[in-house]
PDB file of N, CA and C in Angstrom:
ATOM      1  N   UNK A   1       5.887  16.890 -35.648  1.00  0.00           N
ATOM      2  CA  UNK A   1       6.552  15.658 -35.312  1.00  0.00           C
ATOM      3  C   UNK A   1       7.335  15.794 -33.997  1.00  0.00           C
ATOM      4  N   UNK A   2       7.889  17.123 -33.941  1.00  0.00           N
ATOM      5  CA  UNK A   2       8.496  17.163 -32.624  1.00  0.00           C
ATOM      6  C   UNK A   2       7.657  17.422 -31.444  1.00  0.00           C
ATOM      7  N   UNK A   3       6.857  17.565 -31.314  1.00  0.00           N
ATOM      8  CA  UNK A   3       5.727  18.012 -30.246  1.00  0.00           C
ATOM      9  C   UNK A   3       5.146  17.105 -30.103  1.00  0.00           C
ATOM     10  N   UNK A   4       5.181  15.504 -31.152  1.00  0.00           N
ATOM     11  CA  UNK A   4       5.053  14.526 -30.422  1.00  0.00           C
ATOM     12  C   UNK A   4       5.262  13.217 -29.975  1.00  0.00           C
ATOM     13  N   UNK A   5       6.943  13.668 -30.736  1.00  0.00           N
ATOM     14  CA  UNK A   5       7.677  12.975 -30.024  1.00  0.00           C
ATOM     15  C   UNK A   5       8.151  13.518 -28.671  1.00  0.00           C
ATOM     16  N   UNK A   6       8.026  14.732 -28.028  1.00  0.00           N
ATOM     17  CA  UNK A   6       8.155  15.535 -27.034  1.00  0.00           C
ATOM     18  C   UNK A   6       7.021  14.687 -25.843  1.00  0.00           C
ATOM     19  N   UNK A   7       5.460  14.621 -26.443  1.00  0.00           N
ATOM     20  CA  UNK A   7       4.670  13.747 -25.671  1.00  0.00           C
ATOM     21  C   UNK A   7       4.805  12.479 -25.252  1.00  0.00           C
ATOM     22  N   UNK A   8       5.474  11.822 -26.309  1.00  0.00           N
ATOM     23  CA  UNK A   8       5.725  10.213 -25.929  1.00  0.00           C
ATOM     24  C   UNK A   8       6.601  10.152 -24.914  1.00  0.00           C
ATOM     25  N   UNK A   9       7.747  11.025 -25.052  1.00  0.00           N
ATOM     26  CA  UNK A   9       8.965  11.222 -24.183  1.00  0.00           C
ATOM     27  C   UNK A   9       8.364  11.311 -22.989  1.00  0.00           C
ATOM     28  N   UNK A  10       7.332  12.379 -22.898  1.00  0.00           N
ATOM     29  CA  UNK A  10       6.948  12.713 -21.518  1.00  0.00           C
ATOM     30  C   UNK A  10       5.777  11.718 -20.543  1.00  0.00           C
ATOM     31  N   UNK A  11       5.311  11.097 -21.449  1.00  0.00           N
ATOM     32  CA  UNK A  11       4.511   9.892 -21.313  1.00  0.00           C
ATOM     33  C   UNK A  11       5.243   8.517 -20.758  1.00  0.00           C
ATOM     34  N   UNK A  12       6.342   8.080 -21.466  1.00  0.00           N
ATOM     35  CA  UNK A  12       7.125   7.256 -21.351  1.00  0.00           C
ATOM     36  C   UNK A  12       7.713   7.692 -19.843  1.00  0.00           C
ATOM     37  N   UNK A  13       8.267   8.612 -19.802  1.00  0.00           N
ATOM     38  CA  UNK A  13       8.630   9.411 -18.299  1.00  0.00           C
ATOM     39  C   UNK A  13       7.273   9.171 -17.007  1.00  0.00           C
ATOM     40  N   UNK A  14       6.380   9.468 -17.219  1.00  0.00           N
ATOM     41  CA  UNK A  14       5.127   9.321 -16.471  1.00  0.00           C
ATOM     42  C   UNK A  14       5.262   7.725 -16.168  1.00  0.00           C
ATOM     43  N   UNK A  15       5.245   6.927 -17.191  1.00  0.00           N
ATOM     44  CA  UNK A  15       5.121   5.040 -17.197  1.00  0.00           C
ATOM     45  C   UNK A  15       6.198   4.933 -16.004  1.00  0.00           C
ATOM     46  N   UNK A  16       7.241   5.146 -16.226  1.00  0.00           N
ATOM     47  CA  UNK A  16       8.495   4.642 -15.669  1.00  0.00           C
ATOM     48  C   UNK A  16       8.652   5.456 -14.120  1.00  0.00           C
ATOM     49  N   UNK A  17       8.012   6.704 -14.099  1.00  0.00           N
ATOM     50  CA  UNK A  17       7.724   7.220 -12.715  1.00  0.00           C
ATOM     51  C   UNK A  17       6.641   6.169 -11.410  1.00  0.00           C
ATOM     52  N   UNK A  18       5.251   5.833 -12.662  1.00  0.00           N
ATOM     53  CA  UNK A  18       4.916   5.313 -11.810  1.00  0.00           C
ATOM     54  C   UNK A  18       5.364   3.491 -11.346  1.00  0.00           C
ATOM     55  N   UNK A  19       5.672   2.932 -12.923  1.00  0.00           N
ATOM     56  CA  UNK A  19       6.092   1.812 -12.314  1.00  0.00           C
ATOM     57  C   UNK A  19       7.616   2.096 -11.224  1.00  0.00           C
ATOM     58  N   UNK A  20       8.360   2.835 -10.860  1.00  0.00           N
ATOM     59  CA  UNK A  20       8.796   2.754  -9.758  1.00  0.00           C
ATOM     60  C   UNK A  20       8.268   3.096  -8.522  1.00  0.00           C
ATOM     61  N   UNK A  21       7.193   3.687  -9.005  1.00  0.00           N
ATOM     62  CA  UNK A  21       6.369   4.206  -7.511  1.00  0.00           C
ATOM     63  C   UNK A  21       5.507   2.843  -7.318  1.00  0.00           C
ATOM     64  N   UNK A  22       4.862   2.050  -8.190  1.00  0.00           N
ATOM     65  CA  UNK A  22       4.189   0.801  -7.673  1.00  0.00           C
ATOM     66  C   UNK A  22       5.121  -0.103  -7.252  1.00  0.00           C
ATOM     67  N   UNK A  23       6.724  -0.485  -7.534  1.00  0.00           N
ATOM     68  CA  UNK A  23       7.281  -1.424  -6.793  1.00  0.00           C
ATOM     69  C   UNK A  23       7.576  -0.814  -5.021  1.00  0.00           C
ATOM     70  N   UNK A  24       7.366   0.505  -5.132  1.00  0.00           N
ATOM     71  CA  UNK A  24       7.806   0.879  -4.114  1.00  0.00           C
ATOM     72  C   UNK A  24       6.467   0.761  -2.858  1.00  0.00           C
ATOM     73  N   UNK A  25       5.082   0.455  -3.375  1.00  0.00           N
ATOM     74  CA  UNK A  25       4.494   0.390  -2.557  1.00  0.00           C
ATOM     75  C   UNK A  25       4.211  -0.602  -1.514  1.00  0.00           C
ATOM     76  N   UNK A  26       3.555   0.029  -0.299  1.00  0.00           N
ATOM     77  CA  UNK A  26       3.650  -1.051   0.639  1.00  0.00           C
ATOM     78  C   UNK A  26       2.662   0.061   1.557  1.00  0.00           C
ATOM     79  N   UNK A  27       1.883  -1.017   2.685  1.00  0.00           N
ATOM     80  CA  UNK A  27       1.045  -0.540   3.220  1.00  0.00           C
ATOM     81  C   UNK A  27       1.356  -0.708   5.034  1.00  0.00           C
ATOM     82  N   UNK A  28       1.151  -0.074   5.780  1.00  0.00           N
ATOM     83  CA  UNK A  28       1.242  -0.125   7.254  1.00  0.00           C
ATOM     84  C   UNK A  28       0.135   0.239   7.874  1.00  0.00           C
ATOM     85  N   UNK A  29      -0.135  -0.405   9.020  1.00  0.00           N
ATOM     86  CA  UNK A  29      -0.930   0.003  10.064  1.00  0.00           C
ATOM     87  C   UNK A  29      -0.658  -0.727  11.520  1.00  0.00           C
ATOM     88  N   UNK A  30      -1.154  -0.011  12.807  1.00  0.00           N
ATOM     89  CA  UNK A  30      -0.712  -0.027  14.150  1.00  0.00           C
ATOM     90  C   UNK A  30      -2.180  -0.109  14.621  1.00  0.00           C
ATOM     91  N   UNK A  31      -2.383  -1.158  15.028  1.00  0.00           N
ATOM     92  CA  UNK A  31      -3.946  -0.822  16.243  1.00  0.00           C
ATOM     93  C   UNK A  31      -3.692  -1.745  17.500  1.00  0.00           C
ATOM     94  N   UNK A  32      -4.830  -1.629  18.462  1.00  0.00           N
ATOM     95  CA  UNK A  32      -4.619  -1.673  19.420  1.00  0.00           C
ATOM     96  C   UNK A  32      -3.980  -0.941  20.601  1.00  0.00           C
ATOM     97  N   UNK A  33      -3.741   0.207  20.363  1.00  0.00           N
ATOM     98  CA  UNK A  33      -2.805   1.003  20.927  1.00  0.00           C
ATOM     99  C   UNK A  33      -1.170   0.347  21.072  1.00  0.00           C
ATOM    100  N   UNK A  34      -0.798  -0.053  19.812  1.00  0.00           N
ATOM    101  CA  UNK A  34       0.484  -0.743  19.352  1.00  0.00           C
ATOM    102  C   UNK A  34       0.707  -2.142  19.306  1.00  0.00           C
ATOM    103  N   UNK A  35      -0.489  -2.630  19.961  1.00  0.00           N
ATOM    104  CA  UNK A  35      -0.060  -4.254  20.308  1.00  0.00           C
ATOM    105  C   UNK A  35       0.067  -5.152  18.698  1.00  0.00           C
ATOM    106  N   UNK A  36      -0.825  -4.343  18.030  1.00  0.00           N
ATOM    107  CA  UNK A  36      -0.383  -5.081  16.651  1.00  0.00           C
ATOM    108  C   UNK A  36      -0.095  -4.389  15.643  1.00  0.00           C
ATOM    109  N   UNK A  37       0.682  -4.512  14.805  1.00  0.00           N
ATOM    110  CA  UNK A  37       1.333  -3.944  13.596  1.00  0.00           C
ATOM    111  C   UNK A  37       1.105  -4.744  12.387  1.00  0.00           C
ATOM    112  N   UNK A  38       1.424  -4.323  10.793  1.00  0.00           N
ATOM    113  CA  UNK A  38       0.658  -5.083  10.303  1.00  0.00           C
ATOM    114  C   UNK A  38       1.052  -4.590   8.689  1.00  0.00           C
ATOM    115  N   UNK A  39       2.457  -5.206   8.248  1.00  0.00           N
ATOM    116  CA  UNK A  39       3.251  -4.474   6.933  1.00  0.00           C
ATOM    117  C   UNK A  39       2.725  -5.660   5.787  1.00  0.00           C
ATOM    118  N   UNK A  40       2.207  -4.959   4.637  1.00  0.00           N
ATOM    119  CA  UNK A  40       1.591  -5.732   3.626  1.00  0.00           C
ATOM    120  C   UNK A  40       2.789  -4.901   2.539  1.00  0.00           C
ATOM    121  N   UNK A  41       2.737  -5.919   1.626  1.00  0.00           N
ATOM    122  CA  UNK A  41       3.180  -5.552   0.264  1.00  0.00           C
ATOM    123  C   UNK A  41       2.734  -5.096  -0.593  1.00  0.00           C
ATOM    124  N   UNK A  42       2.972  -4.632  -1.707  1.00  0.00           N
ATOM    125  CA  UNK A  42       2.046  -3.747  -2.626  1.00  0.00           C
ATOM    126  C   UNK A  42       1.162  -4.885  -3.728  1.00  0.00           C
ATOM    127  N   UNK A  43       1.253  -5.837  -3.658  1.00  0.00           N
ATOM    128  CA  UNK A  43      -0.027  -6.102  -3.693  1.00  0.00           C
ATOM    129  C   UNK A  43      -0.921  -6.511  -2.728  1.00  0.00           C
ATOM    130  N   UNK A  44      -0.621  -6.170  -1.560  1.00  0.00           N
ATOM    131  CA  UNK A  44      -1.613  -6.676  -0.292  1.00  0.00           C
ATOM    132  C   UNK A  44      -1.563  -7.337   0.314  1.00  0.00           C
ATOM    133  N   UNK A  45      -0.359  -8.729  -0.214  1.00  0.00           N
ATOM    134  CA  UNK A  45      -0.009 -10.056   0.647  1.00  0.00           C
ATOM    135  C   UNK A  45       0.662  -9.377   2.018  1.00  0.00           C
ATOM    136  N   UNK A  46       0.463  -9.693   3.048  1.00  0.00           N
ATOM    137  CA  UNK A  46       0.615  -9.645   4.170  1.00  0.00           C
ATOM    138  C   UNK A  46       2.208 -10.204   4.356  1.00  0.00           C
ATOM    139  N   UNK A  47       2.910  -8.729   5.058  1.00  0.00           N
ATOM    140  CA  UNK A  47       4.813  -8.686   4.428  1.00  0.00           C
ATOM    141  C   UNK A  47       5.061  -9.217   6.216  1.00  0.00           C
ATOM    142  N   UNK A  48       4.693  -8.749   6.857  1.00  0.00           N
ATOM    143  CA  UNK A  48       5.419  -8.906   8.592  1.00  0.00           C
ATOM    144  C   UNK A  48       3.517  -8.291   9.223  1.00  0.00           C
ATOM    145  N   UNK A  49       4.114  -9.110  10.314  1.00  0.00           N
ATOM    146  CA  UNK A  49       3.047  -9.046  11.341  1.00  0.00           C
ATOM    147  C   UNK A  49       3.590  -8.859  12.616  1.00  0.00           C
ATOM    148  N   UNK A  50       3.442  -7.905  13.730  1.00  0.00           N
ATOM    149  CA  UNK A  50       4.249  -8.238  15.279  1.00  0.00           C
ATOM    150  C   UNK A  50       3.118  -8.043  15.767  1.00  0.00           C
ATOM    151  N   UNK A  51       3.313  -8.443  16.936  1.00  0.00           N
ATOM    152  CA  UNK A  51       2.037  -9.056  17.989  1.00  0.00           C
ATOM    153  C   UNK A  51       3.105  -8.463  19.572  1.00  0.00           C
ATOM    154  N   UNK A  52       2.639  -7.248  20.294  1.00  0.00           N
ATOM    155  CA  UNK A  52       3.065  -7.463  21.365  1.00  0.00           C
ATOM    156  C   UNK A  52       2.587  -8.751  22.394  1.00  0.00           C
ATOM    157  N   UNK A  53       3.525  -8.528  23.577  1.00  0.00           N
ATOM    158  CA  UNK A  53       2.921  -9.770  24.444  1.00  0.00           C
ATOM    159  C   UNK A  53       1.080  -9.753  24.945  1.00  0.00           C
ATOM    160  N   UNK A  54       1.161  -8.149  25.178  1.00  0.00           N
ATOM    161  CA  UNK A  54      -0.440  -8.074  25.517  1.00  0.00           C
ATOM    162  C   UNK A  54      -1.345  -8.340  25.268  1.00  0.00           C
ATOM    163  N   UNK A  55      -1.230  -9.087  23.406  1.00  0.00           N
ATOM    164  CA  UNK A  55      -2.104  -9.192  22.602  1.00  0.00           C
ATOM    165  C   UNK A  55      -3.304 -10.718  23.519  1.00  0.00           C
ATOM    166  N   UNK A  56      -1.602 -11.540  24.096  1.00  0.00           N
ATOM    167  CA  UNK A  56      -2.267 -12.915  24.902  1.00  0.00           C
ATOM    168  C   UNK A  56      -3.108 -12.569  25.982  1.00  0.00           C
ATOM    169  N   UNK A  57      -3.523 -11.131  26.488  1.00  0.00           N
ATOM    170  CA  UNK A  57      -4.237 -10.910  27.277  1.00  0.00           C
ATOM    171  C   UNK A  57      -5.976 -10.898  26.939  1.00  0.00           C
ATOM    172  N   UNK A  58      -6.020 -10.840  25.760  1.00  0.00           N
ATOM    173  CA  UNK A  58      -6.804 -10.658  24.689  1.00  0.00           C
ATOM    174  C   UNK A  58      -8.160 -12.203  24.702  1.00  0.00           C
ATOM    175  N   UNK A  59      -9.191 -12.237  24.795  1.00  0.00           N
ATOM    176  CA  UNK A  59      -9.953 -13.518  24.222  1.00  0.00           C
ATOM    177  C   UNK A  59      -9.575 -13.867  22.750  1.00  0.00           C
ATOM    178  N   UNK A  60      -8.992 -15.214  22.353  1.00  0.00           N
ATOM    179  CA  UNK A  60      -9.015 -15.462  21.138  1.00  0.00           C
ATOM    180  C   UNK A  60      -9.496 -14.575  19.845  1.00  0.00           C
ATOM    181  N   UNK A  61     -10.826 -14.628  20.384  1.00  0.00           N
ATOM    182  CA  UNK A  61     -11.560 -13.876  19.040  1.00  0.00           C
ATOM    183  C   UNK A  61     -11.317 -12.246  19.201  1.00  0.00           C
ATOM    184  N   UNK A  62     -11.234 -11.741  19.797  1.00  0.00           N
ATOM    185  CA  UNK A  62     -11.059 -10.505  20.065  1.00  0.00           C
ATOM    186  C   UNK A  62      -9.508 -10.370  19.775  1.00  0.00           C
ATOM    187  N   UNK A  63      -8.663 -11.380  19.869  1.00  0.00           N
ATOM    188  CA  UNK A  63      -6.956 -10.886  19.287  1.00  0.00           C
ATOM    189  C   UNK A  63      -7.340 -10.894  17.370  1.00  0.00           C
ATOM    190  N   UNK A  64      -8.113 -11.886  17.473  1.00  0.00           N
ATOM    191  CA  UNK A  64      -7.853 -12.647  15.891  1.00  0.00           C
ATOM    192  C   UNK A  64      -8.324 -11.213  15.309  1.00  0.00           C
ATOM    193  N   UNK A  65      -9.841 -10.692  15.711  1.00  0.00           N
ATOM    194  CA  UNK A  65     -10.712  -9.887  15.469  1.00  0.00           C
ATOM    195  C   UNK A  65      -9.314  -8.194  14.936  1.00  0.00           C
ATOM    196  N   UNK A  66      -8.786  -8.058  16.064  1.00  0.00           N
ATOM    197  CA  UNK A  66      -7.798  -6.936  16.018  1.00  0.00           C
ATOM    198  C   UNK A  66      -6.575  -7.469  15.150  1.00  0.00           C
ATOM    199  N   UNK A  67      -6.265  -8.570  15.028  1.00  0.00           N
ATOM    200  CA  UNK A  67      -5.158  -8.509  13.761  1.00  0.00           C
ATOM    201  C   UNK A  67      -6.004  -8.381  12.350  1.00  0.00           C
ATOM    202  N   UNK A  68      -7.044  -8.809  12.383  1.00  0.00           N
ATOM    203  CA  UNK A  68      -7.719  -8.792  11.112  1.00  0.00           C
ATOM    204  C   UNK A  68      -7.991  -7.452  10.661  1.00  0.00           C
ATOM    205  N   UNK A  69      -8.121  -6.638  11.519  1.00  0.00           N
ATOM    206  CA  UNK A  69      -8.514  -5.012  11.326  1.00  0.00           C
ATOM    207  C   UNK A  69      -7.314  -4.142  10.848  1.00  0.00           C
ATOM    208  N   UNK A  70      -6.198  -4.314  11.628  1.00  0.00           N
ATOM    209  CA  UNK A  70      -5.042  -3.841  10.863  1.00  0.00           C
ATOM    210  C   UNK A  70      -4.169  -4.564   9.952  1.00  0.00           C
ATOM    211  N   UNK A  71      -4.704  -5.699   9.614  1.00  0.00           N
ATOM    212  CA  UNK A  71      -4.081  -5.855   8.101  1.00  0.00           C
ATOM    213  C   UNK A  71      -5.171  -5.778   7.684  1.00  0.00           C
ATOM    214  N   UNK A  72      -6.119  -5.376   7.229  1.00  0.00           N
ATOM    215  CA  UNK A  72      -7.126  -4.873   6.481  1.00  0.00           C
ATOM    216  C   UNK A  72      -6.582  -3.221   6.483  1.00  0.00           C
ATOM    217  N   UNK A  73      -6.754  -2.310   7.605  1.00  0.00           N
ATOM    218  CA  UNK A  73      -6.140  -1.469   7.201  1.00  0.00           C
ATOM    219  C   UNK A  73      -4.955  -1.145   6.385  1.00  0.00           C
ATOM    220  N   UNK A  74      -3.606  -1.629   6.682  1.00  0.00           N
ATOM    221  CA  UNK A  74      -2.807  -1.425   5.809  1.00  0.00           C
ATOM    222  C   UNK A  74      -2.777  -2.246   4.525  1.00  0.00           C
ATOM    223  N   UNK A  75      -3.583  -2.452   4.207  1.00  0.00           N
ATOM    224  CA  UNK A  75      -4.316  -3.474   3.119  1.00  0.00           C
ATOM    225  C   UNK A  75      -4.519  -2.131   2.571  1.00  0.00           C
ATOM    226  N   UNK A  76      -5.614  -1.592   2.934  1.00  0.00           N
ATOM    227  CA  UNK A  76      -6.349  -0.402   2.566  1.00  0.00           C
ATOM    228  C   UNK A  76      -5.281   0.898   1.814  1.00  0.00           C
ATOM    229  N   UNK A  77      -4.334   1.133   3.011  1.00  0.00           N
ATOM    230  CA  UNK A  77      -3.288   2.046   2.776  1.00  0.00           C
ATOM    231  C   UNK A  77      -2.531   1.496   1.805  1.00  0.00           C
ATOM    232  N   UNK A  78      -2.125   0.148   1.583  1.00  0.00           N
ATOM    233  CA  UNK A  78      -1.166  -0.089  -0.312  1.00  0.00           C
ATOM    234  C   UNK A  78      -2.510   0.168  -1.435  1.00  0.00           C
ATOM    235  N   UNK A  79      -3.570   0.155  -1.168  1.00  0.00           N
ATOM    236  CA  UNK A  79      -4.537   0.082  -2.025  1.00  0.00           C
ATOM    237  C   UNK A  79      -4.543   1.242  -2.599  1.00  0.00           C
ATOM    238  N   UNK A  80      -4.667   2.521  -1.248  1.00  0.00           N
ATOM    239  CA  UNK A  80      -4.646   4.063  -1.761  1.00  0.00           C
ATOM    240  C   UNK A  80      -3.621   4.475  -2.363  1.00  0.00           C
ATOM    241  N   UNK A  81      -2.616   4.339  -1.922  1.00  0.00           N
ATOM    242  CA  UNK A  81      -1.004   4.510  -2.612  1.00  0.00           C
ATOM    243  C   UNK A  81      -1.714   3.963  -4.014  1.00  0.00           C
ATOM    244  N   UNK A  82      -1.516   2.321  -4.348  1.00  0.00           N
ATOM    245  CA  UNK A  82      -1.901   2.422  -6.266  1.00  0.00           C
ATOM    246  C   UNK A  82      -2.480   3.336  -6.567  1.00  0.00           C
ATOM    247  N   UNK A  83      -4.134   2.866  -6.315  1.00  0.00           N
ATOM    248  CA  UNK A  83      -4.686   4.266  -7.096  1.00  0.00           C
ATOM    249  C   UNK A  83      -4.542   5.105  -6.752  1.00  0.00           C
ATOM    250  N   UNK A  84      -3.901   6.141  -6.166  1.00  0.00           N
ATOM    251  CA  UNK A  84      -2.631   7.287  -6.222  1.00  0.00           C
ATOM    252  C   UNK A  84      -2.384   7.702  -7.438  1.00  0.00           C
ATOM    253  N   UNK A  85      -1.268   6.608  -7.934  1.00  0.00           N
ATOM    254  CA  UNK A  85      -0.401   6.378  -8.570  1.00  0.00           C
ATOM    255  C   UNK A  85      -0.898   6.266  -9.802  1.00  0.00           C
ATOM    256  N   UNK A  86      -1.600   5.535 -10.208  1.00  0.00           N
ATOM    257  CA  UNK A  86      -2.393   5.105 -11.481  1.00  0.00           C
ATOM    258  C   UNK A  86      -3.268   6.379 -11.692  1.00  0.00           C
ATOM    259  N   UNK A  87      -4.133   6.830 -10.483  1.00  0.00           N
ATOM    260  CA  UNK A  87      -4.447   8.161 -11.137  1.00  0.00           C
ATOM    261  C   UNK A  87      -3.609   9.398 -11.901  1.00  0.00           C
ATOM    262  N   UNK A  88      -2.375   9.385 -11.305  1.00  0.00           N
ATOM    263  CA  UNK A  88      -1.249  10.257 -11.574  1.00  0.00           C
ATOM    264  C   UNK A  88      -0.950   9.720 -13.246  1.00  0.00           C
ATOM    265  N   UNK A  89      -0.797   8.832 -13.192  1.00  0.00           N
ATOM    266  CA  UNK A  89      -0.428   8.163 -14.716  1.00  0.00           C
ATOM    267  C   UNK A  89      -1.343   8.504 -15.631  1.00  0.00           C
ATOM    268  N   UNK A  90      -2.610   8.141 -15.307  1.00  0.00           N
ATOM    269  CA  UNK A  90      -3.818   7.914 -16.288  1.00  0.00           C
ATOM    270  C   UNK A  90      -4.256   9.488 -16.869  1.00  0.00           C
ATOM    271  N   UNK A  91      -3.782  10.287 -15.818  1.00  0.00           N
ATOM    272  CA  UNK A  91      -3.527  11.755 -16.374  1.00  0.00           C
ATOM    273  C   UNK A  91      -2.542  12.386 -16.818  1.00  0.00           C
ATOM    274  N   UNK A  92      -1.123  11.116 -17.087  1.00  0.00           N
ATOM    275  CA  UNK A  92      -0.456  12.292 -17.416  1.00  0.00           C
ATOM    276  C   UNK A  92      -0.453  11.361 -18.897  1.00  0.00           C
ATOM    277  N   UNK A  93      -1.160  10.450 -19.293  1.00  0.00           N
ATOM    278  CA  UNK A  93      -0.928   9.369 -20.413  1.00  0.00           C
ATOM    279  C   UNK A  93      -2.144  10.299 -21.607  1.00  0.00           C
ATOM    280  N   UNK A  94      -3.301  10.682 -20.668  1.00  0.00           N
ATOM    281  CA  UNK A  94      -4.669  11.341 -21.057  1.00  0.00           C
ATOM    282  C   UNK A  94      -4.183  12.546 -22.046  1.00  0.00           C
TER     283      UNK A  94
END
């Protein structure tokens, strides 16, 4: 009985590790050689966007084209962080 209530304990510990590690996630990325930046939230909604001035040097489609790439990237990067995280869990729950 004590060995598993010892597991739940440590399980319950694992839950509560990762749900603070999933509020904590968030994703970044920089392209263009800085002109755009590109902070998403942990679920992916798109948190801040900056646009240097250079970006207006840019053809339309070719700015749109490069913001779309780095919030897709840091899209990507909150994505890896979860399953990170959930892998970490799902093994320590296993």
């Amino acid at each position: 009985m004590k060995a598993l209530i010892a597991q739940v304990g440590e399980q319950l510990e694992a839950l509560t590790l990762a749900a603070d590690g999933l509020a904590r996630v968030a994703g970044q990325a920089t392209g263009l050689d800085g002109t755009v930046t590109a902070h998403v939230s942990g679920d992916g909604s798109l948190a801040a966007l900056s646009l240097t001035e250079s970006i207006t040097a840019l053809p339309p489609d070719q700015a749109a084209a490069a913001i779309l790439a780095t919030v897709n990237e840091a899209t990507a990067n909150a994505a890896r962080q979860r399953a990170l995280l959930l892998a970490r869990l799902s093994e320590a729950i296993t």
